[in-house]
N, C-alpha and C. Protein backbone atom coordinates (compact mmCIF):
# COMPACT_ATOMS: atom_id res chain seq x y z
N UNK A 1 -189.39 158.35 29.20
CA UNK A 1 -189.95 159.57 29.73
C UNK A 1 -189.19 159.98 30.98
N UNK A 2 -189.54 161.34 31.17
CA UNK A 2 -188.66 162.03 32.51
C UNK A 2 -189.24 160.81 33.93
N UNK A 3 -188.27 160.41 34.63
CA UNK A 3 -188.88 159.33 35.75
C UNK A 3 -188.40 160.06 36.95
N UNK A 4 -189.12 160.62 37.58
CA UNK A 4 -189.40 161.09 39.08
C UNK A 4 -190.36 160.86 39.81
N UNK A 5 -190.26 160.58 40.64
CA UNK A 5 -191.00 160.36 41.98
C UNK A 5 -191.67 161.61 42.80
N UNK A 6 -191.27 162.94 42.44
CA UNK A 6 -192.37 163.91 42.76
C UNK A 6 -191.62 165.28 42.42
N UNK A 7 -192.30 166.58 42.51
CA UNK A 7 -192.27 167.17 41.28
C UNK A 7 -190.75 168.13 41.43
N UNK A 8 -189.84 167.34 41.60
CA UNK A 8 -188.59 167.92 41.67
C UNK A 8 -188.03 168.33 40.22
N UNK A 9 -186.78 169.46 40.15
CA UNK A 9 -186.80 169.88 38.95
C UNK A 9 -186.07 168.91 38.02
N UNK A 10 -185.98 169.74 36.87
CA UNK A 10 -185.47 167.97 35.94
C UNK A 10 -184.05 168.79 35.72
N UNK A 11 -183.80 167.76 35.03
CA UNK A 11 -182.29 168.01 34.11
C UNK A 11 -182.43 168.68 32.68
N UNK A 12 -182.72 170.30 33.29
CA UNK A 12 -182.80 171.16 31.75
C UNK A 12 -181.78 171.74 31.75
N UNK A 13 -181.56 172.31 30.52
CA UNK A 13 -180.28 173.31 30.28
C UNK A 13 -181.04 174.19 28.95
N UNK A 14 -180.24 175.40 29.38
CA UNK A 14 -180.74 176.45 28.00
C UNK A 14 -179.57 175.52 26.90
N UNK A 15 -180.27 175.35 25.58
CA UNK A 15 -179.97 174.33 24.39
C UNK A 15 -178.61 175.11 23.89
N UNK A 16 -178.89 176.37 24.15
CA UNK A 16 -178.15 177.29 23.48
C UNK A 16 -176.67 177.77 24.12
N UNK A 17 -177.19 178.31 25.38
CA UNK A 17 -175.67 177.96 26.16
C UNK A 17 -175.37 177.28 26.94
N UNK A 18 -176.04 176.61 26.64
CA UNK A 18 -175.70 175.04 28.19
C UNK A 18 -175.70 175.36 29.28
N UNK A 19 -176.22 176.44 29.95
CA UNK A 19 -176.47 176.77 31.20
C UNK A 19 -177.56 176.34 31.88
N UNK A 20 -177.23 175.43 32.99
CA UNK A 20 -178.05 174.74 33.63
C UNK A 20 -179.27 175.72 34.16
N UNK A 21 -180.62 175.10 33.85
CA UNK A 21 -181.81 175.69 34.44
C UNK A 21 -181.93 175.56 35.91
N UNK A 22 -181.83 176.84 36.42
CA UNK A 22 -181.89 177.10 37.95
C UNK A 22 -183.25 178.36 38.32
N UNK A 23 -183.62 178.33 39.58
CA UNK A 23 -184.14 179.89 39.21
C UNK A 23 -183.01 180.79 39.23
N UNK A 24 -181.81 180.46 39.64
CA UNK A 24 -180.76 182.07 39.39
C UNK A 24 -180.32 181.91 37.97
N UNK A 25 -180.70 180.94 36.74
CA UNK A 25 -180.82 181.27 35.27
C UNK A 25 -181.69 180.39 35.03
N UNK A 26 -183.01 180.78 35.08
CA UNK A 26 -184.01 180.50 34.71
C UNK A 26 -184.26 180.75 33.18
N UNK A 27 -185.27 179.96 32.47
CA UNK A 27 -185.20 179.66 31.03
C UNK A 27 -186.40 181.45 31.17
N UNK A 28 -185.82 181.91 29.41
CA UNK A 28 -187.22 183.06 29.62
C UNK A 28 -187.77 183.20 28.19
N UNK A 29 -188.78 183.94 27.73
CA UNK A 29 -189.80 183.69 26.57
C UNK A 29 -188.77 183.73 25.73
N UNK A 30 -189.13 182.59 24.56
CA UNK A 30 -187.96 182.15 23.39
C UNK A 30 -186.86 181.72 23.67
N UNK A 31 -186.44 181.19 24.71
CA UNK A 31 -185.38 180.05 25.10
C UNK A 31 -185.65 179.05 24.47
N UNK A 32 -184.87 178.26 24.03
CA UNK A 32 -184.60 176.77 23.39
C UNK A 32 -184.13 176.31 24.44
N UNK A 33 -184.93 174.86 25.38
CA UNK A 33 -185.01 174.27 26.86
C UNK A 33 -184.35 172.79 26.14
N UNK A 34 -183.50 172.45 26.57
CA UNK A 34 -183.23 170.97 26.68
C UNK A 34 -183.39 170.39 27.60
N UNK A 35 -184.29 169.52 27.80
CA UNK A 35 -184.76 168.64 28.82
C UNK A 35 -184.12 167.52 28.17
N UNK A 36 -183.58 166.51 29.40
CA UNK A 36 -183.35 164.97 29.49
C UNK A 36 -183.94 164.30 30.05
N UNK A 37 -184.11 163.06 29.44
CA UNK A 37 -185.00 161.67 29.59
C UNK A 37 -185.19 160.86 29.05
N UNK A 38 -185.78 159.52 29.31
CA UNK A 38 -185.39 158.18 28.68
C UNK A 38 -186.89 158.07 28.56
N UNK A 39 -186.85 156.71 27.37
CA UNK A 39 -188.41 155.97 26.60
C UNK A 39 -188.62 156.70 25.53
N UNK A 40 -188.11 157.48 25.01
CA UNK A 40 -189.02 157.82 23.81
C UNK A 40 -188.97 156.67 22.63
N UNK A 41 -188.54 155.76 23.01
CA UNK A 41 -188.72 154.71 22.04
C UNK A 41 -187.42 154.86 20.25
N UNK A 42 -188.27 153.93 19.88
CA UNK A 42 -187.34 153.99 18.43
C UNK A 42 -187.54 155.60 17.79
N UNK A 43 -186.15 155.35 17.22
CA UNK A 43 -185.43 156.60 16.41
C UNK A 43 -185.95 156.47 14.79
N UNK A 44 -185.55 157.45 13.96
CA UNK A 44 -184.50 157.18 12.90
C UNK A 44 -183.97 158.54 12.63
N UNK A 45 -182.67 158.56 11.74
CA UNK A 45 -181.71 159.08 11.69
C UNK A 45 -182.09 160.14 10.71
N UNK A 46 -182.22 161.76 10.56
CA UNK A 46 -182.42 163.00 10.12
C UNK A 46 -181.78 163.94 10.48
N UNK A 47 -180.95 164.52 9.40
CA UNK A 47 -180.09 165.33 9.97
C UNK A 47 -178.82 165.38 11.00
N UNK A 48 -178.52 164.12 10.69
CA UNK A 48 -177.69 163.78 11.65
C UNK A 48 -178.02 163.38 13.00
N UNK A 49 -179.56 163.52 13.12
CA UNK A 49 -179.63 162.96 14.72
C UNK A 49 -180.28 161.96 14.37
N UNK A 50 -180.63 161.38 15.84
CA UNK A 50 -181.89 159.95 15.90
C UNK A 50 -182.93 160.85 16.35
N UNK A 51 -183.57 161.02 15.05
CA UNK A 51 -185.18 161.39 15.87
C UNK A 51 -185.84 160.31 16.64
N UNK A 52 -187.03 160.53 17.36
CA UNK A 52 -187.77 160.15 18.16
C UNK A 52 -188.85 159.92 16.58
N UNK A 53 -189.41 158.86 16.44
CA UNK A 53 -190.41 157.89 15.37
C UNK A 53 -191.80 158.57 15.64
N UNK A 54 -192.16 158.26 17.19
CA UNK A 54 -192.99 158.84 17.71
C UNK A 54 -193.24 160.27 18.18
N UNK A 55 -194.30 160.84 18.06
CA UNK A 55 -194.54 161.98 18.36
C UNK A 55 -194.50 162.21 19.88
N UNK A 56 -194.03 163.51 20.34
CA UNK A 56 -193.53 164.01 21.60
C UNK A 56 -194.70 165.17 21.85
N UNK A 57 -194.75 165.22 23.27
CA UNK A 57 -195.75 166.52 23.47
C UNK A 57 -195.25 166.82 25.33
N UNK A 58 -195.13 168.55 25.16
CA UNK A 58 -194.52 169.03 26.03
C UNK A 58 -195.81 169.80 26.83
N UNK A 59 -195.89 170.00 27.38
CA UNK A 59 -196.55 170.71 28.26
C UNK A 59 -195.78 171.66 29.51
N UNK A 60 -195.65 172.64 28.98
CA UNK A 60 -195.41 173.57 30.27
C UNK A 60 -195.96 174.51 30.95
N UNK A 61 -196.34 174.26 32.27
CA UNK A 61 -197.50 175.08 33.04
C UNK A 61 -198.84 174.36 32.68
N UNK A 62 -198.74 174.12 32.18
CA UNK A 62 -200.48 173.68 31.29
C UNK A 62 -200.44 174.18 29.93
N UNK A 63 -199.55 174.84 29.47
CA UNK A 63 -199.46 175.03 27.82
C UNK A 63 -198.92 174.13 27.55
N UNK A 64 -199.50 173.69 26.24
CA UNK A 64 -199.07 172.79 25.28
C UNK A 64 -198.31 173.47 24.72
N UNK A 65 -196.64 172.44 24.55
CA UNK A 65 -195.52 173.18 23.62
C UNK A 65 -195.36 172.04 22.36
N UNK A 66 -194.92 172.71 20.88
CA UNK A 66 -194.43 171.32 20.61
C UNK A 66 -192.96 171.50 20.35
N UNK A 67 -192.06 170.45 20.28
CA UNK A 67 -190.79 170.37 20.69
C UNK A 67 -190.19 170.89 19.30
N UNK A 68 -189.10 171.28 19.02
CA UNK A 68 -187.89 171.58 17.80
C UNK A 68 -187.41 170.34 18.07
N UNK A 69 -187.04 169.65 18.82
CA UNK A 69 -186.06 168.25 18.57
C UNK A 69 -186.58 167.12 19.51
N UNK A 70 -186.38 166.35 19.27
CA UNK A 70 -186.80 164.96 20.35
C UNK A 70 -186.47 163.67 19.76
N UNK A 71 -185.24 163.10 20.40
CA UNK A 71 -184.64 162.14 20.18
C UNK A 71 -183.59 161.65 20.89
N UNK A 72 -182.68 161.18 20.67
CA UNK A 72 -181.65 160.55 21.09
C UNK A 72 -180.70 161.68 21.59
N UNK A 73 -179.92 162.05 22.68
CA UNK A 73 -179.32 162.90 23.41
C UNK A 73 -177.84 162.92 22.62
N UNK A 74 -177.05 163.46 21.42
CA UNK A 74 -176.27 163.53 20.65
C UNK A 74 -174.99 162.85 22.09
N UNK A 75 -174.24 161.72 21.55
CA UNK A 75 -172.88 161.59 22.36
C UNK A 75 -173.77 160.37 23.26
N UNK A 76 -174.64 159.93 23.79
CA UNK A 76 -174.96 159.80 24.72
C UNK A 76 -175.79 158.35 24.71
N UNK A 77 -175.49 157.25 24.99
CA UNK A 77 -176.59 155.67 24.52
C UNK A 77 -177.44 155.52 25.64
N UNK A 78 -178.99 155.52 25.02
CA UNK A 78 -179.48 155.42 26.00
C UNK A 78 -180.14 156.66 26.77
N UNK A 79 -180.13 158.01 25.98
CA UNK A 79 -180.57 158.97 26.66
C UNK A 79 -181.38 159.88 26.13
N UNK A 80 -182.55 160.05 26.07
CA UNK A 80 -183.20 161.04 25.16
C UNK A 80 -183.14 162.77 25.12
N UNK A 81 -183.31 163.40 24.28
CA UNK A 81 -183.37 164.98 24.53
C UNK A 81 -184.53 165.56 24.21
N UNK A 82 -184.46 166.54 24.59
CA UNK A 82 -185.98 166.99 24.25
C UNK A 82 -185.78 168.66 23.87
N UNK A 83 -185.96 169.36 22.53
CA UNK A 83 -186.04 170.39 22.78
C UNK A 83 -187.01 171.05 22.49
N UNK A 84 -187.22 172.22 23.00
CA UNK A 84 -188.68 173.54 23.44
C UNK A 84 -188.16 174.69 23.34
N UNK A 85 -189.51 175.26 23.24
CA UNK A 85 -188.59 177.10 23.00
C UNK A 85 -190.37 177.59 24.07
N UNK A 86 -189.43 178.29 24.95
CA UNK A 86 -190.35 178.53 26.13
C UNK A 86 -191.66 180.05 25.41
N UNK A 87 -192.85 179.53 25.40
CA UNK A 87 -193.67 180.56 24.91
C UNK A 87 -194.10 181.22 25.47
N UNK A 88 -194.25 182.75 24.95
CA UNK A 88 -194.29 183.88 25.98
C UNK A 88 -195.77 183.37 26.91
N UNK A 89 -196.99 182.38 26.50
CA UNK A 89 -198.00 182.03 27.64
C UNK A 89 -197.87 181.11 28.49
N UNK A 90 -196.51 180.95 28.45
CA UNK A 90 -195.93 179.71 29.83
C UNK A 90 -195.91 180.87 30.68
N UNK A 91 -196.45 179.56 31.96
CA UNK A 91 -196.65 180.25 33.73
C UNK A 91 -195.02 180.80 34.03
N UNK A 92 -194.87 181.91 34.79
CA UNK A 92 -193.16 182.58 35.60
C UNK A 92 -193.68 181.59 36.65
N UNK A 93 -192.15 181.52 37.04
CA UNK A 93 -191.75 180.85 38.32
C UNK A 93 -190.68 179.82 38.26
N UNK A 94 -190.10 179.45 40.03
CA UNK A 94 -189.43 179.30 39.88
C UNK A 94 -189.25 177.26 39.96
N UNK A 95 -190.38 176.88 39.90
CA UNK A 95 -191.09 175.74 39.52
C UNK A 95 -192.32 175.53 38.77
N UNK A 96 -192.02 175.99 37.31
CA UNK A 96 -193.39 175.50 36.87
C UNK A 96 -193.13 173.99 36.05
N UNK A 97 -194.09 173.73 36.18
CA UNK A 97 -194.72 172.26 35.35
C UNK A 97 -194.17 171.96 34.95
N UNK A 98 -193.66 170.67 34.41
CA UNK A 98 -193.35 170.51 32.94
C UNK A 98 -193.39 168.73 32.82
N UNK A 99 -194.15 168.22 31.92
CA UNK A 99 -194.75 166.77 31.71
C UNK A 99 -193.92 166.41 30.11
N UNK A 100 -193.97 165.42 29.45
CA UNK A 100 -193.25 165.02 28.56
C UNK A 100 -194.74 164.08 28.13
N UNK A 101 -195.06 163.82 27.26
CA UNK A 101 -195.51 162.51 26.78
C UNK A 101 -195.55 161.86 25.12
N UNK A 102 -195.66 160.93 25.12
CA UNK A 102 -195.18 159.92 23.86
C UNK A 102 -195.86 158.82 23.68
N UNK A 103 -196.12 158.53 22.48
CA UNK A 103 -197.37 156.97 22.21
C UNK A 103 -198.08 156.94 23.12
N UNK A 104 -199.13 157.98 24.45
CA UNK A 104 -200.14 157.38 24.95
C UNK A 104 -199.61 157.83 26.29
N UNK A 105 -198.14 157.56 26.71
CA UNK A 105 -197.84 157.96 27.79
C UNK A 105 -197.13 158.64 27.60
N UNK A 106 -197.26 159.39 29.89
CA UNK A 106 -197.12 161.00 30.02
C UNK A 106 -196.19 160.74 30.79
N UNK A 107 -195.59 161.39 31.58
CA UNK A 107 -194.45 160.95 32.24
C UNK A 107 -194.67 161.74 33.58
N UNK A 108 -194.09 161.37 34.49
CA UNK A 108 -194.32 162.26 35.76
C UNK A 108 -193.85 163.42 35.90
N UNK A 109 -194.45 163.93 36.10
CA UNK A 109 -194.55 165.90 36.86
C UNK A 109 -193.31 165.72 36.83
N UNK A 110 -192.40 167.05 36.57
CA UNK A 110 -191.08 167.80 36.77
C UNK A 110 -190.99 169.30 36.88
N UNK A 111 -189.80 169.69 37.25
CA UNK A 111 -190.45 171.19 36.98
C UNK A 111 -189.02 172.53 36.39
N UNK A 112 -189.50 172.95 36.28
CA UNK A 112 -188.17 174.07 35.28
C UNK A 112 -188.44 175.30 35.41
N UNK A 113 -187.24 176.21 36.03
CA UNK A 113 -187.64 177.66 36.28
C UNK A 113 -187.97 178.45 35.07
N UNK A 114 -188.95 179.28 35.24
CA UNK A 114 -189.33 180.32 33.74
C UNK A 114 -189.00 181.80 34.18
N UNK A 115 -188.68 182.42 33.89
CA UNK A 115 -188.86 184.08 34.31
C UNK A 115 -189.52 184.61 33.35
């Protein structure tokens, strides 16, 4: 899961053009969000990726999202991905929410600009 120590922003990027999530390109309704982070536990292999076995649940702002991808970070050992498509009832701003959780656990507060 995302591991921070308080609610600083994470390591997102729009999925689509790899442009790092900032508020000066903030993710906006129907973005595909790649978030990074570790634990999602065992894979298996679909489509060419390592899915995540276990089920993933996103939360942004306090909406529940559910992810398009969650698994193993393509290129990368050891790193999970996470992808979301930002829904038009996620909170604007230039820190909102965003929690990860998997088998039971949630992961600590992070946060990702929305416009």
């Amino acid at each position: 899961m995302v591991r921070r120590r308080d609610c600083s922003s994470s390591a997102a990027i729009d999925a689509v053009t790899g442009a790092l999530n900032t508020a000066q390109s903030a993710a906006r309704t129907g973005t595909v969000v790649a978030v990074f982070a570790t634990g999602l536990g065992a894979t298996e292999r679909r489509e060419g990726l390592a899915w995540a076995t276990t089920p993933v649940v996103v939360e942004l702002g306090g909406v529940r999202v559910t992810p398009v991808y969650a698994g193993r970070a393509p290129g990368f050992a050891g790193l999970d991905q996470v992808n979301f498509v930002v829904p038009a009832e996620a909170p604007r701003g230039a820190a909102v929410r965003l929690r990860l959780g998997s088998g039971g656990r949630a992961s600590n507060e992070t946060t990702v600009a929305v416009e």
